[in-house]
PDB file of N, CA and C in Angstrom:
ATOM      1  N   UNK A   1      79.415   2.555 -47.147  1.00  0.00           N
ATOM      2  CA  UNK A   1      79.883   1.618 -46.146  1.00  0.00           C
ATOM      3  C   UNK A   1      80.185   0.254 -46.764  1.00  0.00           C
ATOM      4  N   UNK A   2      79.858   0.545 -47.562  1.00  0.00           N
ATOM      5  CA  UNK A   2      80.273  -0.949 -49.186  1.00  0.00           C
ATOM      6  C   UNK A   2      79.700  -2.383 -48.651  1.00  0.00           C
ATOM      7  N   UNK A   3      78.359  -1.898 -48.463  1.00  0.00           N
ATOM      8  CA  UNK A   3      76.893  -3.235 -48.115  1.00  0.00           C
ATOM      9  C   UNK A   3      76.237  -2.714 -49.556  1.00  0.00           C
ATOM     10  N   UNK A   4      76.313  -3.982 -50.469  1.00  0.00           N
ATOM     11  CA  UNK A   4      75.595  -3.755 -51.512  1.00  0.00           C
ATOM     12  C   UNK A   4      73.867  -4.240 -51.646  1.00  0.00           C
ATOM     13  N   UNK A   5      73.945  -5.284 -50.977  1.00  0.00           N
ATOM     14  CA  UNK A   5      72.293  -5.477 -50.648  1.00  0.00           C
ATOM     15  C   UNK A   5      72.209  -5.937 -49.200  1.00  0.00           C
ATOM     16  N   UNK A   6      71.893  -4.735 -48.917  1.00  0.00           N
ATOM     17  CA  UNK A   6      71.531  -5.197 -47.159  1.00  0.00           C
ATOM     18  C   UNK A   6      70.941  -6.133 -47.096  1.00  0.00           C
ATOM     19  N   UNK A   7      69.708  -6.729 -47.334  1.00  0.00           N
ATOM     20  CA  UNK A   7      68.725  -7.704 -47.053  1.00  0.00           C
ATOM     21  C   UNK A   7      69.830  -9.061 -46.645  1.00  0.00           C
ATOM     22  N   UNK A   8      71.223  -8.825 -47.931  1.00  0.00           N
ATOM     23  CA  UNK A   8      71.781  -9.761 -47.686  1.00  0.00           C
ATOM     24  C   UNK A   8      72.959  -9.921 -47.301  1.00  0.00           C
ATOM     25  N   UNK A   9      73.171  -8.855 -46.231  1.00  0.00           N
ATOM     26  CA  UNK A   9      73.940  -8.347 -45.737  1.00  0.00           C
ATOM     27  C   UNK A   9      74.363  -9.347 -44.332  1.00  0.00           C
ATOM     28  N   UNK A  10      75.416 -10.293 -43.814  1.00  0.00           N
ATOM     29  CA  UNK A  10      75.491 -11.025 -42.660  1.00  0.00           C
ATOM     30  C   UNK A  10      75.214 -10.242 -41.037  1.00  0.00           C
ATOM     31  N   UNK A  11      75.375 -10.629 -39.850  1.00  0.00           N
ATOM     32  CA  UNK A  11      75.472  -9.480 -38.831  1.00  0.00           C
ATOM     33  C   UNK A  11      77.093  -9.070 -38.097  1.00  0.00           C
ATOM     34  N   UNK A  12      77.612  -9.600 -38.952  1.00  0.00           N
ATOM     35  CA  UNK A  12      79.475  -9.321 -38.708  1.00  0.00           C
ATOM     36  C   UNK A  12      79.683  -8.018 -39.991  1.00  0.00           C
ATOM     37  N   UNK A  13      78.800  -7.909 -40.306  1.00  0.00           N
ATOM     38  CA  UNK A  13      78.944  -6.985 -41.612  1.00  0.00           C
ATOM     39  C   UNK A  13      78.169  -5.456 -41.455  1.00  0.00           C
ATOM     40  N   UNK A  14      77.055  -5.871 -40.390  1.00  0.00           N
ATOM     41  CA  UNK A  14      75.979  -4.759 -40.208  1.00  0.00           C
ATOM     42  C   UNK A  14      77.050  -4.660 -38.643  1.00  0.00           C
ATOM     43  N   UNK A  15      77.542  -5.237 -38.007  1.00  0.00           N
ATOM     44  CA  UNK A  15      78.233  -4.388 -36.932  1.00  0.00           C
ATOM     45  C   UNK A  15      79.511  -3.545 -37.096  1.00  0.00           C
ATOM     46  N   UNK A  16      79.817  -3.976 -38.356  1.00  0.00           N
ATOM     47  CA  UNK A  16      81.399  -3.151 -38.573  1.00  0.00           C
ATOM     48  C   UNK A  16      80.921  -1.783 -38.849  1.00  0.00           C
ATOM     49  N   UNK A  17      79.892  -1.733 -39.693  1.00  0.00           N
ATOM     50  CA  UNK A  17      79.204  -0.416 -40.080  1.00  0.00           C
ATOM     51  C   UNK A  17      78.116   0.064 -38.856  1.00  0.00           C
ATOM     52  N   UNK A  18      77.935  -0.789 -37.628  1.00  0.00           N
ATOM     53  CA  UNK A  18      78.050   0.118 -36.794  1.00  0.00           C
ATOM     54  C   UNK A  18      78.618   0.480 -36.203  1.00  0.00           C
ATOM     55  N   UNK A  19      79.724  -0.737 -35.701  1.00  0.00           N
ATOM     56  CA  UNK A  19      81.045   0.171 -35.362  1.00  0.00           C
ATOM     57  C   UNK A  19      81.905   1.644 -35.576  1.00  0.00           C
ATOM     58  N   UNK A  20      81.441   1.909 -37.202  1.00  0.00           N
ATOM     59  CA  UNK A  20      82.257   2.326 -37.965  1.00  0.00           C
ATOM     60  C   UNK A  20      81.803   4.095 -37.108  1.00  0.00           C
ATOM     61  N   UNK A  21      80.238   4.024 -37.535  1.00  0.00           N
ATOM     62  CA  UNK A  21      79.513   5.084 -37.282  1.00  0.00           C
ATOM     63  C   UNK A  21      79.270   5.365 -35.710  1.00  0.00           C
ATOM     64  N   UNK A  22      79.554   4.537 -34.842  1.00  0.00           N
ATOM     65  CA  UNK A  22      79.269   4.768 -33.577  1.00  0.00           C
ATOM     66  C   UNK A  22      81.278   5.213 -32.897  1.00  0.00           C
ATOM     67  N   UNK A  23      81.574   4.108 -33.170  1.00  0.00           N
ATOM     68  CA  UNK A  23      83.470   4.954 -32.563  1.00  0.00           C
ATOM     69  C   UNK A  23      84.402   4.893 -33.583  1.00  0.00           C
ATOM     70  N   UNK A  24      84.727   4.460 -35.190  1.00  0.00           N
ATOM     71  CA  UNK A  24      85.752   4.374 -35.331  1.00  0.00           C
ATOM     72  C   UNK A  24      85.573   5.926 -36.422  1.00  0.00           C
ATOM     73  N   UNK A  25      84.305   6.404 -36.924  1.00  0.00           N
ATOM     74  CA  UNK A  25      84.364   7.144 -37.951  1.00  0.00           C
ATOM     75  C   UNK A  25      82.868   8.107 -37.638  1.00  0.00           C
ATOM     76  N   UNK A  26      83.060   8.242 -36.509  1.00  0.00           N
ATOM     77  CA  UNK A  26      81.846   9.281 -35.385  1.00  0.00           C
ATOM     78  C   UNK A  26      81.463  10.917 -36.344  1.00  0.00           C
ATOM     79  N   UNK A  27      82.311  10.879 -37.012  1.00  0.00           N
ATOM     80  CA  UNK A  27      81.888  12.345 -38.155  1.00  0.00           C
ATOM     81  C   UNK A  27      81.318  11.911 -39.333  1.00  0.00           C
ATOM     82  N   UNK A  28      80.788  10.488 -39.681  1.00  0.00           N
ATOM     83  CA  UNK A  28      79.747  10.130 -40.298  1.00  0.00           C
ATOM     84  C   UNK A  28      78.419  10.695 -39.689  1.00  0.00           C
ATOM     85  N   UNK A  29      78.123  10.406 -38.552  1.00  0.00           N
ATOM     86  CA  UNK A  29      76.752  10.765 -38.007  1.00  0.00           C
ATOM     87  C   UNK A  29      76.869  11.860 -37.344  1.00  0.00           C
ATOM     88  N   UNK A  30      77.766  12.961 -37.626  1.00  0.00           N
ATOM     89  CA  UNK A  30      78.239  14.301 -36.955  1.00  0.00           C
ATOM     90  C   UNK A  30      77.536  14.997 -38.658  1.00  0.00           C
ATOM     91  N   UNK A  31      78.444  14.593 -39.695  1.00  0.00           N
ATOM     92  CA  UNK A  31      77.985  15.449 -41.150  1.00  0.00           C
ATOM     93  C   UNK A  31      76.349  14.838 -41.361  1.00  0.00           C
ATOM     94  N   UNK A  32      75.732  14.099 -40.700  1.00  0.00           N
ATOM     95  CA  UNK A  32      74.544  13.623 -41.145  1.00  0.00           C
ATOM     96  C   UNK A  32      73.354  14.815 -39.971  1.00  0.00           C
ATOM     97  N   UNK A  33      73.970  15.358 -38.338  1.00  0.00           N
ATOM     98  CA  UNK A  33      73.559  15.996 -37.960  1.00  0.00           C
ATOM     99  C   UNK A  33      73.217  17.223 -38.868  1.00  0.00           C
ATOM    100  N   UNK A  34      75.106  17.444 -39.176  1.00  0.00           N
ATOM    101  CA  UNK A  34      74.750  18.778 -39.904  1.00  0.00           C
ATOM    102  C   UNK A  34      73.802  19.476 -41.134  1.00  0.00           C
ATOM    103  N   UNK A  35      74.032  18.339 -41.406  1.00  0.00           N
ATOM    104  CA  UNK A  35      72.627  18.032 -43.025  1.00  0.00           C
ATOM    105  C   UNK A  35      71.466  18.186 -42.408  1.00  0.00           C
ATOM    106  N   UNK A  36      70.840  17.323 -41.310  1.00  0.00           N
ATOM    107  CA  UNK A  36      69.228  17.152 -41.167  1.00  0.00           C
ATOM    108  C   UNK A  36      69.037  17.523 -40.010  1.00  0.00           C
ATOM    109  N   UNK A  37      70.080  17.701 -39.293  1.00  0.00           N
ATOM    110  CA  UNK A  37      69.462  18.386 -37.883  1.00  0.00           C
ATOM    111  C   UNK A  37      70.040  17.593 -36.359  1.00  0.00           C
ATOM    112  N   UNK A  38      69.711  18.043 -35.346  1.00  0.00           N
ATOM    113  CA  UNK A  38      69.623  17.494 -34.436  1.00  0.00           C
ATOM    114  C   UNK A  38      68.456  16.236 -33.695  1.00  0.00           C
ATOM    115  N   UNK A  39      67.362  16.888 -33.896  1.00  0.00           N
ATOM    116  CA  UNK A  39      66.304  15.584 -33.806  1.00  0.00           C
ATOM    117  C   UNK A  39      66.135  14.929 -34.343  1.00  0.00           C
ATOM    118  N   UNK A  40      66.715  14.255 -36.081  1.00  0.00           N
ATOM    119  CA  UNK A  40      66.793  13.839 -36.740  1.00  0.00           C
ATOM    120  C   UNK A  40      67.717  12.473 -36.383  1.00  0.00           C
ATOM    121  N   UNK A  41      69.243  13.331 -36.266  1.00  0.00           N
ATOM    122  CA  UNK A  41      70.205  12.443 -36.138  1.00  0.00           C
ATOM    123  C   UNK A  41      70.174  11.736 -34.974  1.00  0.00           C
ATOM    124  N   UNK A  42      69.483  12.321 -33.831  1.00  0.00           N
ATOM    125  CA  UNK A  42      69.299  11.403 -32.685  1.00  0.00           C
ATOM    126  C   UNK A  42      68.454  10.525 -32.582  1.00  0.00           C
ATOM    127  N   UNK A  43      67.249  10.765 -33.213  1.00  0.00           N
ATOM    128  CA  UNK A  43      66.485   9.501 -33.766  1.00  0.00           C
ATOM    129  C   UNK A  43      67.658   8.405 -34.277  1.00  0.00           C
ATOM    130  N   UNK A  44      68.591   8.510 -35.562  1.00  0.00           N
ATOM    131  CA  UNK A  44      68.767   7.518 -36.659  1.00  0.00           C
ATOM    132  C   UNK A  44      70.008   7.042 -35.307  1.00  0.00           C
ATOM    133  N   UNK A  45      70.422   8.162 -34.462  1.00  0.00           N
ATOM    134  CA  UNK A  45      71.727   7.632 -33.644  1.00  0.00           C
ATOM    135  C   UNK A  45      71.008   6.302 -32.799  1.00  0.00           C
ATOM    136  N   UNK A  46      69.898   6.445 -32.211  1.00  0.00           N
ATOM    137  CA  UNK A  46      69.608   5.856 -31.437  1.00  0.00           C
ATOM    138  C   UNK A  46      68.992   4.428 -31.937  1.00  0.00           C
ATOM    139  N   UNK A  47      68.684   4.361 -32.756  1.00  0.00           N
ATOM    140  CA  UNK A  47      68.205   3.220 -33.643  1.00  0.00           C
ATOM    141  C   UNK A  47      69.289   2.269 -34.006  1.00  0.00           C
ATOM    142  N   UNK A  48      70.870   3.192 -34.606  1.00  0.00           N
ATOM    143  CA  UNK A  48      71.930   2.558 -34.812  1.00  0.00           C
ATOM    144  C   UNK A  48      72.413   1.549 -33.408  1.00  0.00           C
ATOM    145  N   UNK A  49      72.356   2.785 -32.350  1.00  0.00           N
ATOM    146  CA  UNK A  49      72.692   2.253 -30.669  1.00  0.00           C
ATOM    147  C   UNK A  49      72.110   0.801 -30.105  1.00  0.00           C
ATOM    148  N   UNK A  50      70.831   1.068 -30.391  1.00  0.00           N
ATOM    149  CA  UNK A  50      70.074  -0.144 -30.331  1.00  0.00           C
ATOM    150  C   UNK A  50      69.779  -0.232 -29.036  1.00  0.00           C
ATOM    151  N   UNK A  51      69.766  -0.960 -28.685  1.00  0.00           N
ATOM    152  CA  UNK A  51      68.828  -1.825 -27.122  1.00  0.00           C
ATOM    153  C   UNK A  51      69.590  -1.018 -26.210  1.00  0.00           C
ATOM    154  N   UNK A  52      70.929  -0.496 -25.922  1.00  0.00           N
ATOM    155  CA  UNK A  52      71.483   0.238 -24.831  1.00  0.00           C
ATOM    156  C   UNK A  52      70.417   1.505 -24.830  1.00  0.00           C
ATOM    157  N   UNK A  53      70.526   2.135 -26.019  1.00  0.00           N
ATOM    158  CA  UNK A  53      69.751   3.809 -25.901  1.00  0.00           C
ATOM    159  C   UNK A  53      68.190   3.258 -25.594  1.00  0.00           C
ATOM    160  N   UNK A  54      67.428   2.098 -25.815  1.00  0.00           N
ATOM    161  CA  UNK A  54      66.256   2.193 -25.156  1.00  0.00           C
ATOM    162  C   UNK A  54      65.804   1.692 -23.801  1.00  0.00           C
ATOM    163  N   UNK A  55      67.027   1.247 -23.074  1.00  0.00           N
ATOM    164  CA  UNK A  55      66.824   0.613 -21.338  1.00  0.00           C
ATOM    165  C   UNK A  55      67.059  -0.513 -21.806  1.00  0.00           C
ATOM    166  N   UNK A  56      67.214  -1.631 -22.720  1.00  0.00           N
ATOM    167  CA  UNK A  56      67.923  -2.815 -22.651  1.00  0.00           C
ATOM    168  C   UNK A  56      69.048  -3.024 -22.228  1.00  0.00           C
ATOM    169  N   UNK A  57      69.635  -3.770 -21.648  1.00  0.00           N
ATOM    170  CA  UNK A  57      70.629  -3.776 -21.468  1.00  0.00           C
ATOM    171  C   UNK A  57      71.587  -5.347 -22.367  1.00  0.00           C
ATOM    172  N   UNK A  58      72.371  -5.587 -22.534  1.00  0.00           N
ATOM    173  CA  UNK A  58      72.819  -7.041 -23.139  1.00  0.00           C
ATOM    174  C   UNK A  58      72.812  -7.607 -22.398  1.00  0.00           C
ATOM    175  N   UNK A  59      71.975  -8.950 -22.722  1.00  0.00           N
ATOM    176  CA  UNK A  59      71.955 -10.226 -21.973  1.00  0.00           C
ATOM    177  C   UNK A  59      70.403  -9.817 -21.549  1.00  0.00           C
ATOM    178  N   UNK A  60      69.776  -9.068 -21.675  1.00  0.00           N
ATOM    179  CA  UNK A  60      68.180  -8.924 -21.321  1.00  0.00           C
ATOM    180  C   UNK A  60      67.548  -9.774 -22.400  1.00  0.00           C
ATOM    181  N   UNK A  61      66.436 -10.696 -21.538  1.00  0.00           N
ATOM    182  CA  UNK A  61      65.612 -11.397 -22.491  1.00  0.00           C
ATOM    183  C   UNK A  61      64.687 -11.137 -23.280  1.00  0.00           C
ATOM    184  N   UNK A  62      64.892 -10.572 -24.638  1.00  0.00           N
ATOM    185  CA  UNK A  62      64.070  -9.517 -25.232  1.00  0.00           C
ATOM    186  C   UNK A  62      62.717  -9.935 -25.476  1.00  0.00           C
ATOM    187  N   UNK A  63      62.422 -11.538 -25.049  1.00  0.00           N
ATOM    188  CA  UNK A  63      60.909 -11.812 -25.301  1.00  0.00           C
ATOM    189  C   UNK A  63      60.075 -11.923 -24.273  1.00  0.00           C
ATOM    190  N   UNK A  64      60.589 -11.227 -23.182  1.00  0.00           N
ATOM    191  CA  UNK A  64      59.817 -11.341 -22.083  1.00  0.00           C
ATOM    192  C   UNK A  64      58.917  -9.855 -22.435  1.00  0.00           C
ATOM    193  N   UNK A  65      57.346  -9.776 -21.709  1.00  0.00           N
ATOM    194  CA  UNK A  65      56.728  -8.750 -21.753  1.00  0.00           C
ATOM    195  C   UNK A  65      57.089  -7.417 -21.269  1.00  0.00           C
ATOM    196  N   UNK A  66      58.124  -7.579 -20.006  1.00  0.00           N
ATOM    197  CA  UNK A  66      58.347  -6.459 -19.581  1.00  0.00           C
ATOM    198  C   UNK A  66      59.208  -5.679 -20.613  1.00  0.00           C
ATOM    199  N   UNK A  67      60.345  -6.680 -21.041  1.00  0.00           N
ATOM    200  CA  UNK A  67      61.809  -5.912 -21.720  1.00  0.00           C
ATOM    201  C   UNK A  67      61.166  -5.265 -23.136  1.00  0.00           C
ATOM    202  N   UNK A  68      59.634  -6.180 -23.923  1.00  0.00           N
ATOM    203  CA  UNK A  68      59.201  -5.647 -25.161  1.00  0.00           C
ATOM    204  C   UNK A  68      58.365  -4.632 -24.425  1.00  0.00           C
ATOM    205  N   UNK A  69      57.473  -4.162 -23.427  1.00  0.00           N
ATOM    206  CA  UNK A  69      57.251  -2.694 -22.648  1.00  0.00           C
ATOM    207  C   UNK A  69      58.226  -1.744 -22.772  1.00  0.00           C
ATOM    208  N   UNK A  70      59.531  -2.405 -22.115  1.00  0.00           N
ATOM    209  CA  UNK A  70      60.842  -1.012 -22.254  1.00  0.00           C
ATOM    210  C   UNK A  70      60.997  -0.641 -23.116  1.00  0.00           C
ATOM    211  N   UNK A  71      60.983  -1.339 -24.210  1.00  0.00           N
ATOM    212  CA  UNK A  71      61.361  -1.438 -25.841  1.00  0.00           C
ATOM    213  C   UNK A  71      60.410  -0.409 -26.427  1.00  0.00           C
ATOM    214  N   UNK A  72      59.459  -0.948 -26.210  1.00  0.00           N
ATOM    215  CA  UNK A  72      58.536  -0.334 -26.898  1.00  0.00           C
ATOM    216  C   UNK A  72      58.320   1.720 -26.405  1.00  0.00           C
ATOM    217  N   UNK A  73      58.172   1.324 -25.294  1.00  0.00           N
ATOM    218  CA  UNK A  73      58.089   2.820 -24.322  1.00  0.00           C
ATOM    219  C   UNK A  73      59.127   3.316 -25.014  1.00  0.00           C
ATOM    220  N   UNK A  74      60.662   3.163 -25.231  1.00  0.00           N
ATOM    221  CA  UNK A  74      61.735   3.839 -24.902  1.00  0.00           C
ATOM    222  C   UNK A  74      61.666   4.257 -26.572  1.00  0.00           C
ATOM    223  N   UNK A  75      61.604   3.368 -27.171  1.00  0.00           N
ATOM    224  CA  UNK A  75      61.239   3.548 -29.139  1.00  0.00           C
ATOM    225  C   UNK A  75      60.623   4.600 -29.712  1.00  0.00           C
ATOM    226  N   UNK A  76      59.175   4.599 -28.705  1.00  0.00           N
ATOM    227  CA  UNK A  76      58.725   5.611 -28.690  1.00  0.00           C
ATOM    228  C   UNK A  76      58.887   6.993 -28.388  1.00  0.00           C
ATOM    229  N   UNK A  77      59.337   7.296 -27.800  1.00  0.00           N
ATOM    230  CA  UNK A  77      60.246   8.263 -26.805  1.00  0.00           C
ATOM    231  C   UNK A  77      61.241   8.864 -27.903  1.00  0.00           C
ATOM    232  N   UNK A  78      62.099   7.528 -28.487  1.00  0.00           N
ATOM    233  CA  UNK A  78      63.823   8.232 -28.292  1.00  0.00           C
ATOM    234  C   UNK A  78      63.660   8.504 -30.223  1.00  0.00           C
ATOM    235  N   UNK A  79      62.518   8.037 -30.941  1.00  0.00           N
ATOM    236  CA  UNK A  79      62.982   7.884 -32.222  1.00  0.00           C
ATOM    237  C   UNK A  79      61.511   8.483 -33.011  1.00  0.00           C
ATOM    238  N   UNK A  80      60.420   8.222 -32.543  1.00  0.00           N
ATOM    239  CA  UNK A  80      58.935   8.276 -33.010  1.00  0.00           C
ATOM    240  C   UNK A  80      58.261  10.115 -32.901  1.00  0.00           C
ATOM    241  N   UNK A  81      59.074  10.553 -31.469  1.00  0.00           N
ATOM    242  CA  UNK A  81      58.002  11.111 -31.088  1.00  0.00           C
ATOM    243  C   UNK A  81      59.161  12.404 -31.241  1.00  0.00           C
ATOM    244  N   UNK A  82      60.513  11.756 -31.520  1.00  0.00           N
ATOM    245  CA  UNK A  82      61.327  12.759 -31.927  1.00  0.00           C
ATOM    246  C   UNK A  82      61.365  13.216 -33.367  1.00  0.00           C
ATOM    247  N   UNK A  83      61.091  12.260 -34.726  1.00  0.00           N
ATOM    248  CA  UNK A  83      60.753  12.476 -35.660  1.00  0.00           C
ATOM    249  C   UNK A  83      59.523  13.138 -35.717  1.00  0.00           C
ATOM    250  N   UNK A  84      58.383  12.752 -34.909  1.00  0.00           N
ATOM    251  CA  UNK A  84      57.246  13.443 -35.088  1.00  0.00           C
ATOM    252  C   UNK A  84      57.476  15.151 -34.925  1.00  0.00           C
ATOM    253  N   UNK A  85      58.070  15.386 -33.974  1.00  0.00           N
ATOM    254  CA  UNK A  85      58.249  16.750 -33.498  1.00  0.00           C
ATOM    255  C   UNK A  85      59.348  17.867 -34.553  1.00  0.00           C
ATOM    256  N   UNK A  86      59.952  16.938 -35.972  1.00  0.00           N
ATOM    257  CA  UNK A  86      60.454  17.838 -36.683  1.00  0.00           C
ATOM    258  C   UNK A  86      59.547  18.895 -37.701  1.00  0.00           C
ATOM    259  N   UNK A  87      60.218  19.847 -37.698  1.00  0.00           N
ATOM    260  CA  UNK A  87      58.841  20.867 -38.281  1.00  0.00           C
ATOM    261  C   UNK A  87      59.795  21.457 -39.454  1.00  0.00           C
ATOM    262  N   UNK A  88      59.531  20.831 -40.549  1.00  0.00           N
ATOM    263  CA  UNK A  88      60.103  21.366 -42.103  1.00  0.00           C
ATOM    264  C   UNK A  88      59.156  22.922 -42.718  1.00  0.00           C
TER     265      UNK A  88
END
């Protein structure tokens, strides 16, 4: 995705590459299913997705207690407990 050091990577730079992987180049994370799986890729999909796939919505105030509850609940749920459940 030609980010040579993420750490120092801007966030106009980390959205093109999610752009890239979410609508402009969607058979990136289609050949990454096919490699590791389905519970896998929906974990890493949903992490990419961000705050929509866990009940955030944009413009939610992410430091309020309730929205870090959703956060947290939905994290758990959509990425934790789906990795947990892969069986190699």
């Amino acid at each position: 995705m030609g980010i040579q050091n993420i750490q120092d990577a801007s966030p106009q730079t980390t959205y093109r590459v999610r752009n890239a992987l979410l609508e402009a180049k969607p058979q990136l994370l289609e050949a990454l299913r096919s490699d590791v799986g389905d519970k896998y890729h929906d974990a890493v999909k949903a992490c990419i997705t961000g705050g929509e796939d866990f009940g955030i919505a944009q413009g939610d105030n992410e430091t309020t207690s309730r929205t870090g509850a959703v956060l947290q609940d939905s994290f758990q749920k959509q990425v934790l407990d789906r990795l947990d459940s892969i069986k190699v």
